[in-house]
C-alpha atoms as a PDB file:
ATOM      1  CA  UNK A   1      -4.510  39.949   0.143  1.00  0.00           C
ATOM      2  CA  UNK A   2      -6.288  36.494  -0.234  1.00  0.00           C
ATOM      3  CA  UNK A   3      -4.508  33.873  -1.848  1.00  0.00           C
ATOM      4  CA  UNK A   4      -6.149  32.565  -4.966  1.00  0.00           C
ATOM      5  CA  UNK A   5      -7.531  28.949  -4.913  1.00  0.00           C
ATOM      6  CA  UNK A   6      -8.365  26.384  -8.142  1.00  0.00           C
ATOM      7  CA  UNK A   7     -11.104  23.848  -7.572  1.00  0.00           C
ATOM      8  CA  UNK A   8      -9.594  20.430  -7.799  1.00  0.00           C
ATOM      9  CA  UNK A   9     -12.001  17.131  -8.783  1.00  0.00           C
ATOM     10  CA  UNK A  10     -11.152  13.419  -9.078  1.00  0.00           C
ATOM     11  CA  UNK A  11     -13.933  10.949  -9.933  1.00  0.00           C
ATOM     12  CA  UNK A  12     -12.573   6.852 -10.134  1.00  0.00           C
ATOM     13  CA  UNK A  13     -14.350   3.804 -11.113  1.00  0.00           C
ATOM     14  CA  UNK A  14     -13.500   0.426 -11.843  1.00  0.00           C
ATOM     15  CA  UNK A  15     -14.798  -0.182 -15.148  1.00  0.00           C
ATOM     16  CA  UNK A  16     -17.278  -4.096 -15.830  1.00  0.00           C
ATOM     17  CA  UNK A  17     -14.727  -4.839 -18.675  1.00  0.00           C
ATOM     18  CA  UNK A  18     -11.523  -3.749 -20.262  1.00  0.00           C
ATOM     19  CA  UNK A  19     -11.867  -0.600 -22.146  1.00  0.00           C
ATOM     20  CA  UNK A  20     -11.664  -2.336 -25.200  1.00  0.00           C
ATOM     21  CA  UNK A  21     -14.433  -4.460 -24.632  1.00  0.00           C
ATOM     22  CA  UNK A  22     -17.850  -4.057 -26.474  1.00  0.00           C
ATOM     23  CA  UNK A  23     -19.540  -3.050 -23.099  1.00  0.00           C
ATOM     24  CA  UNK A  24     -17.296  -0.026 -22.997  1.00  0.00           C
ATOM     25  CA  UNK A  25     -17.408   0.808 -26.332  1.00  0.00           C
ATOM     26  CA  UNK A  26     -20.080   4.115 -25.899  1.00  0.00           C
ATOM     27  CA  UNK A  27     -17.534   4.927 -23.271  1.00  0.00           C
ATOM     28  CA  UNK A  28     -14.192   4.956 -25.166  1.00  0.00           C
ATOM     29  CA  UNK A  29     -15.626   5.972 -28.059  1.00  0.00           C
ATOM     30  CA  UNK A  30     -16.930   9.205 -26.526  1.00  0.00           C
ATOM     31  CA  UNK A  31     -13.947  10.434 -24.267  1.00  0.00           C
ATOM     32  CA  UNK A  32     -12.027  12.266 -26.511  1.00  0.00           C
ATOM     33  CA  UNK A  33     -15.255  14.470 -27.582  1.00  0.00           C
ATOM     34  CA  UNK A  34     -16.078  14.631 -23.866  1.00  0.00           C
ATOM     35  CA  UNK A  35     -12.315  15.461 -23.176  1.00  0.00           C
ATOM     36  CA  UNK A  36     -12.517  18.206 -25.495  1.00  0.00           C
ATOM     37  CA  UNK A  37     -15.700  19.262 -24.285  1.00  0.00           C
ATOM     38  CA  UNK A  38     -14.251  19.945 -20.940  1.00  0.00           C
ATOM     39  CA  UNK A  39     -11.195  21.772 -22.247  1.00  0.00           C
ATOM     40  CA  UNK A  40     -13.057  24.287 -24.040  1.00  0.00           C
ATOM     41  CA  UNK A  41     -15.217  25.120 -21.203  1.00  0.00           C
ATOM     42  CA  UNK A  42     -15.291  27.950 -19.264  1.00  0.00           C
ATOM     43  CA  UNK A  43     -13.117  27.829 -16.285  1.00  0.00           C
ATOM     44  CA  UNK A  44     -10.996  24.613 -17.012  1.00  0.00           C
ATOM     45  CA  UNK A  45      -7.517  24.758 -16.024  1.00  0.00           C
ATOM     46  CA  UNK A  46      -5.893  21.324 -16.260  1.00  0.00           C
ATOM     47  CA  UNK A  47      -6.510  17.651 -16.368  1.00  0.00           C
ATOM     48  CA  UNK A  48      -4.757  14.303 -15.817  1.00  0.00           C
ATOM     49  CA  UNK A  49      -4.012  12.100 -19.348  1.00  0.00           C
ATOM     50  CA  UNK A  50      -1.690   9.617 -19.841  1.00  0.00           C
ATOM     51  CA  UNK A  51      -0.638   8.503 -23.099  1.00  0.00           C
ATOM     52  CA  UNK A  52      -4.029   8.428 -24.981  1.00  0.00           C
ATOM     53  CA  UNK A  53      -4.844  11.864 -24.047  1.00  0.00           C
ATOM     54  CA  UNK A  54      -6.901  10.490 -21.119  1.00  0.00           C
ATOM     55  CA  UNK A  55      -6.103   8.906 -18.380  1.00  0.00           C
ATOM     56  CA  UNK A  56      -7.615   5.277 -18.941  1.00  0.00           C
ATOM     57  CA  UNK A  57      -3.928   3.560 -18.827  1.00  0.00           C
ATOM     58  CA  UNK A  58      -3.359   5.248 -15.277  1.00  0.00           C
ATOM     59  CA  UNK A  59      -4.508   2.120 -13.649  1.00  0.00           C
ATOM     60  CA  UNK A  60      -4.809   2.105  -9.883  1.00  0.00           C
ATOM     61  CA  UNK A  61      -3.190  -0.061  -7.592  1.00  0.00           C
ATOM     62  CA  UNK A  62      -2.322  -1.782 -10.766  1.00  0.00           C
ATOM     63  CA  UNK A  63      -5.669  -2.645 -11.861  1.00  0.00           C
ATOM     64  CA  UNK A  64      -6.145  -1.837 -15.126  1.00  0.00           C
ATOM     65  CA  UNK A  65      -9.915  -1.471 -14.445  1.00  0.00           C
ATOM     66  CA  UNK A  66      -9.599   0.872 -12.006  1.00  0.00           C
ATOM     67  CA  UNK A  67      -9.270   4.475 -13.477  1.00  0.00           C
ATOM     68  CA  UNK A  68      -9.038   7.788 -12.311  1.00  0.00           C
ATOM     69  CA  UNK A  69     -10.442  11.500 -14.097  1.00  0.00           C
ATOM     70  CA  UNK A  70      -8.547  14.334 -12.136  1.00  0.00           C
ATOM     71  CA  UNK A  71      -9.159  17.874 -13.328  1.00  0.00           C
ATOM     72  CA  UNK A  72      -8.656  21.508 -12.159  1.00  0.00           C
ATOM     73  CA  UNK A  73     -11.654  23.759 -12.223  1.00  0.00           C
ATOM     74  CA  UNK A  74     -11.220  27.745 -11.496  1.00  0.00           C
ATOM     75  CA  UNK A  75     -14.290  27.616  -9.175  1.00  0.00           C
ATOM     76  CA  UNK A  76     -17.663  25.651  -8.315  1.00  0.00           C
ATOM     77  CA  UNK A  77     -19.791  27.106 -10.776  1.00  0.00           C
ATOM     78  CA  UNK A  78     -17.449  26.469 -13.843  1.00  0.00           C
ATOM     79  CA  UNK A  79     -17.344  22.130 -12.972  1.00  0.00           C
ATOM     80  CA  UNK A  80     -21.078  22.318 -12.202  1.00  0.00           C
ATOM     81  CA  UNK A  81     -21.148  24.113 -15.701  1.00  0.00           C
ATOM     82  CA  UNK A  82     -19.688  21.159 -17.299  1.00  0.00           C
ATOM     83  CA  UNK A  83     -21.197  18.524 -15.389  1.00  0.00           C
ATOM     84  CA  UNK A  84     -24.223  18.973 -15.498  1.00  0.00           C
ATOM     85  CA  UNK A  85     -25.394  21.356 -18.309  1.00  0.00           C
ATOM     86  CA  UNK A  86     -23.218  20.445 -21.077  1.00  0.00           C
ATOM     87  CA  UNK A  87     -22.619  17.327 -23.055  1.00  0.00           C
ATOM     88  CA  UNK A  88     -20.880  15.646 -20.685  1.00  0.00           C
ATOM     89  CA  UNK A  89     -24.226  14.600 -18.475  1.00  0.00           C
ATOM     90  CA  UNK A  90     -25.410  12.279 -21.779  1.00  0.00           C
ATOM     91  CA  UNK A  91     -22.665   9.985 -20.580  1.00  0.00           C
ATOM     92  CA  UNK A  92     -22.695  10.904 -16.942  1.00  0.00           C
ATOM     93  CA  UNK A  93     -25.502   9.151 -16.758  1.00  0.00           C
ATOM     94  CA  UNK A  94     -24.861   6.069 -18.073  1.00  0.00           C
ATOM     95  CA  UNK A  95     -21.823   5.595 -15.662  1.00  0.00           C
ATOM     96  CA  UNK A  96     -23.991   2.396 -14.281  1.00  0.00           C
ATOM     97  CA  UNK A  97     -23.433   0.475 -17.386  1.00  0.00           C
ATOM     98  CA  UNK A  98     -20.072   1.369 -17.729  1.00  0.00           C
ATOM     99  CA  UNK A  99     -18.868   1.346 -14.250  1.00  0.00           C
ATOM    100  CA  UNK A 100     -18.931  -1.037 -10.880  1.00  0.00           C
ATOM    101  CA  UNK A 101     -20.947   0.695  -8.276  1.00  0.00           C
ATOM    102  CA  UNK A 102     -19.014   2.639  -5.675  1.00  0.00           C
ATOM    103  CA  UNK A 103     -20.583   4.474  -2.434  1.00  0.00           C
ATOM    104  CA  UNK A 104     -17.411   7.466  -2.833  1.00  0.00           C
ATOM    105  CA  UNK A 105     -16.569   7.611  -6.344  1.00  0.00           C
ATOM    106  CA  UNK A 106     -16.261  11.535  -6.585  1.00  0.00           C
ATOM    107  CA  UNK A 107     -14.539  14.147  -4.529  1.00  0.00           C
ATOM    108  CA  UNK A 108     -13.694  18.224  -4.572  1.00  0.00           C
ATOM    109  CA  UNK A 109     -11.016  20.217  -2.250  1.00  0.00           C
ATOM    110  CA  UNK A 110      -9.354  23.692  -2.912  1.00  0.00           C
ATOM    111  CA  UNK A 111      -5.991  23.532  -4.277  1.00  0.00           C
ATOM    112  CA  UNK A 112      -3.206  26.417  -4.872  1.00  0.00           C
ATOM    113  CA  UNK A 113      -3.391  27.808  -8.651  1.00  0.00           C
ATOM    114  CA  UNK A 114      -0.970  26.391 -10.221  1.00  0.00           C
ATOM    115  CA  UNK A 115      -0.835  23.129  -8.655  1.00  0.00           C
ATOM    116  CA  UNK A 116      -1.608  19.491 -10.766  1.00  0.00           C
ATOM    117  CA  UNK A 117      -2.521  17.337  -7.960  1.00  0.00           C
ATOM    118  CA  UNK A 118      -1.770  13.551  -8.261  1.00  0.00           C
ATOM    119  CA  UNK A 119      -3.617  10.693  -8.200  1.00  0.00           C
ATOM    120  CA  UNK A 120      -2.355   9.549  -4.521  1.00  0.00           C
ATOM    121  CA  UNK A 121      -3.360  12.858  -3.388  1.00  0.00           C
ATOM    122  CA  UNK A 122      -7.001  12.319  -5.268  1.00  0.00           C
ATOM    123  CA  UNK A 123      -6.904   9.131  -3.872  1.00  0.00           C
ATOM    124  CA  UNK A 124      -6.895  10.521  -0.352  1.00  0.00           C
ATOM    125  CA  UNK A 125      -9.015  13.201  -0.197  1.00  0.00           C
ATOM    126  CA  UNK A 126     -11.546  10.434  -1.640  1.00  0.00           C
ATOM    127  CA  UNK A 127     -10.894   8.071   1.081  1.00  0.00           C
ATOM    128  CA  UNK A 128     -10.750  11.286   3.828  1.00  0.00           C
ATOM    129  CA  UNK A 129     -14.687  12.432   2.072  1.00  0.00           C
ATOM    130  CA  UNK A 130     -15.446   8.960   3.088  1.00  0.00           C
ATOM    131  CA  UNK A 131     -14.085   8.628   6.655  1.00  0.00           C
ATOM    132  CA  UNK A 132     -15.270  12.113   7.405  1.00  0.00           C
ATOM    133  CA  UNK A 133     -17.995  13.564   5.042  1.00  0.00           C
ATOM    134  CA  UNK A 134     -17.915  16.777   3.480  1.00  0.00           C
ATOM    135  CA  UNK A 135     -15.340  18.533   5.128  1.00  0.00           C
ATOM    136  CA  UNK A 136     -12.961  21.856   4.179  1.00  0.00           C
ATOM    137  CA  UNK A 137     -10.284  19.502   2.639  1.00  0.00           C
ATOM    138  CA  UNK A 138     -12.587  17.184   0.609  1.00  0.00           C
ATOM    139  CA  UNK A 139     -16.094  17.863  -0.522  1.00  0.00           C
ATOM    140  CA  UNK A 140     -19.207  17.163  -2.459  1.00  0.00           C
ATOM    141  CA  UNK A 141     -21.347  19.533  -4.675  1.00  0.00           C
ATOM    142  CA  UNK A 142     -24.075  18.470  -2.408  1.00  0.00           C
ATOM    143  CA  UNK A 143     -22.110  19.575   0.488  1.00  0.00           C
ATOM    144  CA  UNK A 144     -19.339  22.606  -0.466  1.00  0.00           C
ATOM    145  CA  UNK A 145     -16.947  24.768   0.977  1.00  0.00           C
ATOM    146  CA  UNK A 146     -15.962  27.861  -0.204  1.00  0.00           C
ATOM    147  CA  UNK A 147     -12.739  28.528  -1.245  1.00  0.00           C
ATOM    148  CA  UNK A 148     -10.004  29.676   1.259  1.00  0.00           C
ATOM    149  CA  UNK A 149      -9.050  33.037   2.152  1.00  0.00           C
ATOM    150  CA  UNK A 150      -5.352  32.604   2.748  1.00  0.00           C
ATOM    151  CA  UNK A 151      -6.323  35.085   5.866  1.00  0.00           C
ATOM    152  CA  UNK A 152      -4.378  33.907   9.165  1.00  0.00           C
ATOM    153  CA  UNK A 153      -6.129  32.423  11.835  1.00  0.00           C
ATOM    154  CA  UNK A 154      -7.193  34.501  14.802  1.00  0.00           C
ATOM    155  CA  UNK A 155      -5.408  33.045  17.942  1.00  0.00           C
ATOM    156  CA  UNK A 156      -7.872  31.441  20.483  1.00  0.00           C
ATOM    157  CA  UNK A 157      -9.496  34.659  22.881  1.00  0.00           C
ATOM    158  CA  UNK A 158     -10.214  32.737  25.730  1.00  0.00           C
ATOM    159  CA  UNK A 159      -6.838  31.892  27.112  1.00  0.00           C
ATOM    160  CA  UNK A 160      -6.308  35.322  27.648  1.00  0.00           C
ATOM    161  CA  UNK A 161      -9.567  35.919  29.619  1.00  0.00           C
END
């Protein structure tokens, strides 16, 4: 029997101002609808907020600027779902004018169900996508993996031969 696999995704940015700044305000003022958006989708499990409900005061590396979105997806299809055909894509794309650019901003990887992954371990399968590309362990939607089978390994053939 295959073990069963969420669909983890962390997206970061370091934000042009402070999130109380004018610049930002579209952004603030439209995370708790987009929050709830996401929640009452179809195939959302979890997601990372600190004490406003999101996660905008989990600065990284101390930078209050810098902030991370971590969520837990039960497959592919369900974050594409919300990403791009629902209301979230209105602000998706105006990260620009909200957001620094970044070349690796977004990643995806298979996680156990059950598990909340933390920012650290967002943090490195962002910095692994960009060492390596898409990859098993860290992904893009341009470039996925399935999810995996929790079948063993078959041992290599040709030392026996």
């Amino acid at each position: 029997m295959s073990a069963k696999f969420h669909l983890a995704e962390v997206n970061i940015g370091r934000l042009r101002a402070p999130i109380d700044h004018p610049m930002i305000k579209d952004f603030a003022d439209n995370l708790d609808r987009i929050n709830a958006l996401a929640e009452s989708s179809p195939g959302f499990v979890w997601r990372l907020k600190g004490d406003g409900n999101n996660a905008t005061d989990l600065a990284i590396d101390g930078d209050p600027l810098f902030i991370p979105n971590l969520s837990v997806w039960e497959d592919i299809p369900s974050l594409g779902a919300y990403v791009y055909r629902s209301g979230h894509v209105e602000i998706m794309r105006r990260r620009k004018e909200f957001f620094e650019p970044m070349d690796t901003y977004m990643a995806l990887w298979w996680v156990p169900v059950g598990h909340e992954p933390t920012v650290e371990e967002a943090l490195e399968k962002l910095a692994l996508l960009k060492a390596q590309g898409s990859t098993p362990a860290a992904f893009t939607f341009k470039s996925p993996f399935p999810a995996p089978t929790g079948e063993p390994v078959a041992p290599e053939l040709d030392e026996c031969a």
